[in-house]
Protein backbone atom coordinates (compact mmCIF):
# COMPACT_ATOMS: atom_id res chain seq x y z
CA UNK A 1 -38.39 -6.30 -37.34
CA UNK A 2 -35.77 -5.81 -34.56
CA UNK A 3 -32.06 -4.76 -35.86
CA UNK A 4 -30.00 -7.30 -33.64
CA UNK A 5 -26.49 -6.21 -35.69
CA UNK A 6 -24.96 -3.86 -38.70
CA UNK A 7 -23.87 -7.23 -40.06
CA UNK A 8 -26.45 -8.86 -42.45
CA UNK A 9 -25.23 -12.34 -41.77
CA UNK A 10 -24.89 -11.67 -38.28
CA UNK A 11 -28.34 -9.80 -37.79
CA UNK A 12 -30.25 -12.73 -39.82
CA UNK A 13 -28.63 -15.77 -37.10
CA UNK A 14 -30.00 -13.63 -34.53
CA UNK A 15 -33.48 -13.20 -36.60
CA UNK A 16 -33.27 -17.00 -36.71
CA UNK A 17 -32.49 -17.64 -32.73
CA UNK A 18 -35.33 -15.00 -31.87
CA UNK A 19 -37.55 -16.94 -34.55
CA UNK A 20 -36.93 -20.39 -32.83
CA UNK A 21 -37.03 -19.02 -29.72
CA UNK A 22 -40.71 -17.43 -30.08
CA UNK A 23 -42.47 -18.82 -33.33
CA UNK A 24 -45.76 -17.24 -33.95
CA UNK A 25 -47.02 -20.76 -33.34
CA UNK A 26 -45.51 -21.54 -30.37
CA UNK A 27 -45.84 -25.34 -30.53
CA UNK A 28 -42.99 -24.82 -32.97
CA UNK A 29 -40.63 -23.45 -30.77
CA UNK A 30 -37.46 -24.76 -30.93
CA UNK A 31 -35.92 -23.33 -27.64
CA UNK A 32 -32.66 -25.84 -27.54
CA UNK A 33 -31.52 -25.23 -31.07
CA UNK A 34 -31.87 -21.05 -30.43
CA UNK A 35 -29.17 -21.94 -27.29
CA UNK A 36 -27.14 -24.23 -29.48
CA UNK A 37 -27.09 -21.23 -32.41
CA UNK A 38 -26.41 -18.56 -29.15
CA UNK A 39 -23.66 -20.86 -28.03
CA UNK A 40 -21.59 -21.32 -30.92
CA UNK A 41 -21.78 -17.44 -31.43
CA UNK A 42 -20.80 -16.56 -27.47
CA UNK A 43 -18.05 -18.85 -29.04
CA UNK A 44 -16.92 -16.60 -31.52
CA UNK A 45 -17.15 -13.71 -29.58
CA UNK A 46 -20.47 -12.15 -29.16
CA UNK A 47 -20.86 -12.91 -25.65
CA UNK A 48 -21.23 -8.88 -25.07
CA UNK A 49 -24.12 -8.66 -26.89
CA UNK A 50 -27.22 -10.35 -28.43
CA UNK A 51 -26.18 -13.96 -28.28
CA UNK A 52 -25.84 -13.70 -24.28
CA UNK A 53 -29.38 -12.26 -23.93
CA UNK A 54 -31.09 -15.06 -26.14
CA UNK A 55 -28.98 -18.03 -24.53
CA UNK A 56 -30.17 -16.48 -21.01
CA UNK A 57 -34.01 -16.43 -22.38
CA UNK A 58 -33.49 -19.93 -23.23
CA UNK A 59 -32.41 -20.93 -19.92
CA UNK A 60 -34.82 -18.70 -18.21
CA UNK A 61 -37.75 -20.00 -20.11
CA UNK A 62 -36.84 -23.76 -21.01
CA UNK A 63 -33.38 -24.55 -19.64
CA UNK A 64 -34.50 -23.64 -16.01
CA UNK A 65 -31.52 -26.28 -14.30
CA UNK A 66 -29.67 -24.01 -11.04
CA UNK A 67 -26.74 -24.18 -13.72
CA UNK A 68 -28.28 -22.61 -16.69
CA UNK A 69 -29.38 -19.98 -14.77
CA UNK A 70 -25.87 -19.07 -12.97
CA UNK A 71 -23.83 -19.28 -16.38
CA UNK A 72 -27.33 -17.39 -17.74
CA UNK A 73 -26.19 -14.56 -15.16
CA UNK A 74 -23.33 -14.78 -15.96
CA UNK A 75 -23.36 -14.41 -19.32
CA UNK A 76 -25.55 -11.65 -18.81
CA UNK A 77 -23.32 -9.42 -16.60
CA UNK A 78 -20.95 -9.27 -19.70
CA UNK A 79 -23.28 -7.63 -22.02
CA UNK A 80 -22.14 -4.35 -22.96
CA UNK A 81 -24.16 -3.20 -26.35
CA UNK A 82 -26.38 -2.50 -27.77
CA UNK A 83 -28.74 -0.40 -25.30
CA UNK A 84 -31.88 -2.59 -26.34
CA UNK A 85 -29.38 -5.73 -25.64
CA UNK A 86 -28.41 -4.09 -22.05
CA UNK A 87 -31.80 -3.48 -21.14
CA UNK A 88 -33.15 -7.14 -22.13
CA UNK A 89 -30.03 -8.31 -19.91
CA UNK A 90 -30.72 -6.64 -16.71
CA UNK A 91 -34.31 -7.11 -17.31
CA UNK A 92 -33.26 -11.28 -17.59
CA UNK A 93 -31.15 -11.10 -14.72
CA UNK A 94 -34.38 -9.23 -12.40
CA UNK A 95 -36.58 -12.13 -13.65
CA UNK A 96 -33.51 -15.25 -12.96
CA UNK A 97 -33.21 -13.92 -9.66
CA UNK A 98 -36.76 -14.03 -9.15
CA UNK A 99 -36.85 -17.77 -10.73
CA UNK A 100 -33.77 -18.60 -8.04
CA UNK A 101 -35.65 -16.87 -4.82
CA UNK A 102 -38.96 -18.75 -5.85
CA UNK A 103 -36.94 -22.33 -6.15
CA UNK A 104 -35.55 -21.61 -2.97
CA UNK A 105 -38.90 -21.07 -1.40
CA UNK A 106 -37.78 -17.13 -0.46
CA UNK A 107 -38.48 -13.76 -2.05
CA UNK A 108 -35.99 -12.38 -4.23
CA UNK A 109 -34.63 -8.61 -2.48
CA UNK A 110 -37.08 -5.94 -3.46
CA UNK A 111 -34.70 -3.42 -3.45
CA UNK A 112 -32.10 -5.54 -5.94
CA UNK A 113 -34.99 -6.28 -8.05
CA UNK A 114 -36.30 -2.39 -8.38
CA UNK A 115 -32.53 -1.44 -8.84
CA UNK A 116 -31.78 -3.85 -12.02
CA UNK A 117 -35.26 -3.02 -13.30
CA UNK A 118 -34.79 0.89 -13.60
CA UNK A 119 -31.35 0.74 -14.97
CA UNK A 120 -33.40 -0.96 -17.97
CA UNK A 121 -35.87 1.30 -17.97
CA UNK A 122 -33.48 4.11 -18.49
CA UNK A 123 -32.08 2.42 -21.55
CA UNK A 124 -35.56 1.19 -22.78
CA UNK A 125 -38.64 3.42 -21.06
CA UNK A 126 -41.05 2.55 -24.21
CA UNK A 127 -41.28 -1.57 -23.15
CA UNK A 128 -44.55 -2.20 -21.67
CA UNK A 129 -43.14 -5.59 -20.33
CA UNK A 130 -40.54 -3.76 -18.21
CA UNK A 131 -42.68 -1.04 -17.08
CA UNK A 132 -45.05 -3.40 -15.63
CA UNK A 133 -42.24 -5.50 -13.90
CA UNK A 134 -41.50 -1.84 -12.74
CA UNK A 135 -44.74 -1.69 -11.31
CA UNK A 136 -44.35 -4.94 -9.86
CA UNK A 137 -40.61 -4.15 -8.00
CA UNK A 138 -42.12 -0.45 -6.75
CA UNK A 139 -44.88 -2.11 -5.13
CA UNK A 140 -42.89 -5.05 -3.19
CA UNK A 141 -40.65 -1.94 -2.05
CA UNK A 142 -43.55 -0.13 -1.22
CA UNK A 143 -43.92 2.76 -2.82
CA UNK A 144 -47.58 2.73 -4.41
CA UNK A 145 -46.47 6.01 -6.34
CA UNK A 146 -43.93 4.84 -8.51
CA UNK A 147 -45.98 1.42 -9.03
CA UNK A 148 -49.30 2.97 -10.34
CA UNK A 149 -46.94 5.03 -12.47
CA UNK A 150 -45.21 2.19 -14.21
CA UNK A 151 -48.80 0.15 -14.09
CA UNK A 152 -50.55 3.26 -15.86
CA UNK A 153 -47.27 4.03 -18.19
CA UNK A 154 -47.67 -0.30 -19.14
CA UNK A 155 -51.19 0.55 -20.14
CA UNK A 156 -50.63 3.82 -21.92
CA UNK A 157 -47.67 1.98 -24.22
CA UNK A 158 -49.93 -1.10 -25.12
CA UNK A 159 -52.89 1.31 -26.09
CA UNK A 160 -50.58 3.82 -28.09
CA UNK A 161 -48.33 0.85 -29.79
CA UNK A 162 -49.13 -1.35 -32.68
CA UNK A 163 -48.82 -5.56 -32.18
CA UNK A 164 -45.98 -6.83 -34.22
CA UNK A 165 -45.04 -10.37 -35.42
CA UNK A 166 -41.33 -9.56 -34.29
CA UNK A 167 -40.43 -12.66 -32.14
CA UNK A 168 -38.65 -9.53 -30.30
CA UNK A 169 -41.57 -7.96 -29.03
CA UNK A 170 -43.07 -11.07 -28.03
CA UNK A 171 -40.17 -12.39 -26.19
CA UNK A 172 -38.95 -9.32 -24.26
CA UNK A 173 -40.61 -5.78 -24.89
CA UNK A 174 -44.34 -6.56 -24.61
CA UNK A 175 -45.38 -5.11 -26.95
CA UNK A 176 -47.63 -7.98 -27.84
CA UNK A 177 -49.01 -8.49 -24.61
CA UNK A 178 -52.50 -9.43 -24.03
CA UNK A 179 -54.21 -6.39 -22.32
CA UNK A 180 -56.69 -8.27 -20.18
CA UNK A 181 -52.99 -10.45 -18.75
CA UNK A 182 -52.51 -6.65 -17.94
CA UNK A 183 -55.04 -5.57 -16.81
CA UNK A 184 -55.01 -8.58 -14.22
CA UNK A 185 -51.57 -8.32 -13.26
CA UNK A 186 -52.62 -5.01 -12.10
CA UNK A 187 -55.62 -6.00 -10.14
CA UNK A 188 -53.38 -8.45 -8.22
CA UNK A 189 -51.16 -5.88 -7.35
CA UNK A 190 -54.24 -3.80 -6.07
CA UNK A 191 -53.26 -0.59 -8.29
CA UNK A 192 -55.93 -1.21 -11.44
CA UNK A 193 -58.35 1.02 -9.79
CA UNK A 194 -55.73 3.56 -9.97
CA UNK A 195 -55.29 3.83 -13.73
């Protein structure tokens, strides 16, 4: 199971806001309490880290007002540690400003999106979820090498890895990603031939 703190106490809320936030059943999600529990701790300090990141999922995935997802930025742009909790932020803030360009009927800038997107990668290279968003960003900037890179380095991590119940993995690394979702992804992109 993901580490989310050295602090027992502190590491189990967070086990409980991931838990809530991406039950193995997900008809028991319980998306507003997780934002409620990641509220009260941004209000006792841990804005720089974990609580930011799962408040920002919430409003990504089940929030989605315009206001959730500029205090979701926000809070995002203050997280400072862990690495894993970096990368999940700047990999939240690619996907809000996608959410944003797509409710304003525009494309989000290709460029921005590729930048935000390989500063996580650099913190967290093994997450099959953020190489394929990788391969995504490279191909709407259009370079077709560094996309069927990413694409085939997606791949290559959900073949090597193991599926996990950690609500972690299922949220944000993708580890537990469905390899025919992949496998499509990649054929919309026009690079699955390539792999």
């Amino acid at each position: 199971m993901m580490r989310y703190s050295d602090d027992s106490a502190i590491d189990a809320v967070y086990a409980l806001i991931a838990q809530l936030s991406e039950p193995d059943d997900p008809e028991q999600a319980r998306p507003d309490e997780a934002m409620l529990i990641s509220a009260a701790l941004i209000k006792l300090g841990e804005d720089r880290s974990w609580a930011s990141v799962w408040w920002a999922y919430g409003a990504l995935h089940h929030e989605l007002s315009d206001e959730a997802l500029e205090r979701a930025l926000d809070l995002l742009a203050r997280v400072d540690r862990s690495d894993d909790a970096r990368a999940a932020a700047l990999m939240l803030q690619a996907a809000i400003k996608v959410a944003q360009a797509a409710y304003a009927e525009s494309d989000p800038p290709a460029g921005e999106q590729r930048a935000l997107l390989e500063r996580a990668a650099s913190l967290a290279p093994t997450w099959p979820s953020l190489q394929l968003c990788l391969a995504r960003a490279s191909k709407a900037t259009g370079d077709e090498l560094a996309a069927r890179d990413h694409a085939a380095q997606a791949v290559t991590l959900l073949r090597s890895g193991e599926r996990t119940s950690d609500p972690f993995d299922s949220a944000i690394t993708g580890r537990n990603l469905d390899t025919t979702f992949v496998e499509r992804e990649l054929e919309a992109l026009q690079i699955a031939d390539s792999i």
